[in-house]
Protein backbone atom coordinates (compact mmCIF):
# COMPACT_ATOMS: atom_id res chain seq x y z
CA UNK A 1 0.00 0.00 0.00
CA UNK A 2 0.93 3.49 -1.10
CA UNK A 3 0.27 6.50 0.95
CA UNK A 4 1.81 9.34 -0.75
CA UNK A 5 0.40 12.38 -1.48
CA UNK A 6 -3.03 11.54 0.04
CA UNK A 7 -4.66 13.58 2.78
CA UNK A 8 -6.69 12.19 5.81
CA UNK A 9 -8.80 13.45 8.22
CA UNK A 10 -9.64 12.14 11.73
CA UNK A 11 -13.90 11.05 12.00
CA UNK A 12 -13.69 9.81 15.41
CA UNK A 13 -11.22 10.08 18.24
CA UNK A 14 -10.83 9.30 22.27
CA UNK A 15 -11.74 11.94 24.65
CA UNK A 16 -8.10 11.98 25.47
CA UNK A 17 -6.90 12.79 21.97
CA UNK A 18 -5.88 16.34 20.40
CA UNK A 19 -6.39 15.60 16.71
CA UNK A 20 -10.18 16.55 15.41
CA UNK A 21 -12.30 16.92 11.93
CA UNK A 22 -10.24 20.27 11.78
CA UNK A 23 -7.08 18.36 11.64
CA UNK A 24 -5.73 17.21 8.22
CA UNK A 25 -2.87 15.36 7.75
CA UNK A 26 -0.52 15.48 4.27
CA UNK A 27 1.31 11.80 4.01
CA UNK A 28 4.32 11.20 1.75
CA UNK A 29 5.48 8.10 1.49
CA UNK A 30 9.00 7.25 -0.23
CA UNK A 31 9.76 3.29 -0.26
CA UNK A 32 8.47 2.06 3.16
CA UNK A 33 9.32 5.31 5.19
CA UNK A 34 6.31 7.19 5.92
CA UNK A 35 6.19 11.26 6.48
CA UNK A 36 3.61 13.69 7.01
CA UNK A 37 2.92 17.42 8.99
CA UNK A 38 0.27 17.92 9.92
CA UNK A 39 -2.34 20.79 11.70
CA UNK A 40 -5.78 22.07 12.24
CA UNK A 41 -7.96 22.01 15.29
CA UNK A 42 -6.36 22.05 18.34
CA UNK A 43 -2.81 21.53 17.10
CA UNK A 44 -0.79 24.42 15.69
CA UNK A 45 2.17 22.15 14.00
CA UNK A 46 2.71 17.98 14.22
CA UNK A 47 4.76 16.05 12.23
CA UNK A 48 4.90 12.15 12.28
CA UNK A 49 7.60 9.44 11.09
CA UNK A 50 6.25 5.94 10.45
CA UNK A 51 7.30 2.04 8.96
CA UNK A 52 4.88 1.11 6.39
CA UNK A 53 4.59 -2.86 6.42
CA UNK A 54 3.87 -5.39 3.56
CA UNK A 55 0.10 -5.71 4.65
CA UNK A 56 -0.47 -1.41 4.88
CA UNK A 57 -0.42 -1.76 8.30
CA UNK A 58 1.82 1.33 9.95
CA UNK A 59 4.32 1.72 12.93
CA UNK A 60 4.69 5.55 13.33
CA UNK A 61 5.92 8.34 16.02
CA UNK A 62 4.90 11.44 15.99
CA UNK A 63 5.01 14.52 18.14
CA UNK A 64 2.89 17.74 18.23
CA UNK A 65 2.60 21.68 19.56
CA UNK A 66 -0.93 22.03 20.62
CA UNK A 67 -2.89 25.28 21.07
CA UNK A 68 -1.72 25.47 24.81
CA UNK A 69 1.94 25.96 23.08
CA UNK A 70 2.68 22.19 24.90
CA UNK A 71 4.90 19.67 23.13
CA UNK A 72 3.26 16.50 22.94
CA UNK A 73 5.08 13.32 21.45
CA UNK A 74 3.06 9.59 20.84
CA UNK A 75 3.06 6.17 18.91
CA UNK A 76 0.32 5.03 16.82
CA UNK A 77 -0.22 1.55 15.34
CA UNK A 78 -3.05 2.27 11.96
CA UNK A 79 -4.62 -0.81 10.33
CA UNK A 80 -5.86 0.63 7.01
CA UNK A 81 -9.17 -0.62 5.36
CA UNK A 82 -10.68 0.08 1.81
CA UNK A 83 -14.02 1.65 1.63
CA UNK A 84 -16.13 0.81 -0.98
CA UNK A 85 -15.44 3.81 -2.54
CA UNK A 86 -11.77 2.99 -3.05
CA UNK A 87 -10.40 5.37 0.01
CA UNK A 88 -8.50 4.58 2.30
CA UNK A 89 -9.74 4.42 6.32
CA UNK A 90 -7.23 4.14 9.25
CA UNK A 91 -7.79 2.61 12.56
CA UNK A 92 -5.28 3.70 15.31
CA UNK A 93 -4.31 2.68 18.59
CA UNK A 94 -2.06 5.55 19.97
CA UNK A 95 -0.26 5.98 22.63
CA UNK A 96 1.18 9.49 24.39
CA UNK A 97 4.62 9.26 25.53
CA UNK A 98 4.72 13.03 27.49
CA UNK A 99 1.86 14.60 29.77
CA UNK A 100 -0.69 11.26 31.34
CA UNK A 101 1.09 8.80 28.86
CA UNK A 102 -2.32 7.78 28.15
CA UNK A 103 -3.42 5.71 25.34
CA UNK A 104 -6.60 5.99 22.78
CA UNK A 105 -8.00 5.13 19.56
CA UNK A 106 -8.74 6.89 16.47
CA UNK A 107 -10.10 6.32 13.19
CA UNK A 108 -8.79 8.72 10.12
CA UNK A 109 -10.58 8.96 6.58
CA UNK A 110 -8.91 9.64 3.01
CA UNK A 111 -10.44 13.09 1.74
């Protein structure tokens, strides 16, 4: 699976999370090393690093200045799935590794 140049936008998120519909995030993908940035909503700048694997499943890191002006860093684990329209949706499990180090789940959407 190929992820470059397409855009997704978060549809559902935990309580915990920062990301929201306001969020959009701008993947490139160059062999199996995954980039994007990343902003909108309550995040002012995030950028994320990630392992695509053989099945499009993704292993990524990312960190994050929110509107509060904190610096927030996380993993994420997405587990894409094809919609019948041919887009792509992403389910994440996510982890924060600064402030509670609490964990969550989100689901993205190809726009």
């Amino acid at each position: 699976m190929n992820y470059n140049n397409k855009k997704f936008r978060p549809i559902l998120n935990s309580e915990n999370g920062e990301t929201t519909e306001e969020t959009i995030f701008e993947y490139q993908q160059v062999g199996n090393i995954l980039t994007s940035k990343y902003q909108g909503g309550k995040i002012l700048k995030g950028h994320l690093i990630g392992l695509v694997n053989e099945d499009g499943t993704i292993d990524m890191r990312y960190h994050q200045v929110n509107e509060k002006g904190e610096l927030m860093t996380g993993i994420c684990h997405s587990t894409p799935e094809i919609l019948e329209n041919g887009k792509i949706r992403l389910h994440e499990s996510w982890k924060w590794t600064s402030g509670d180090m609490s964990s969550g789940k989100s689901t993205l959407e190809e726009i």
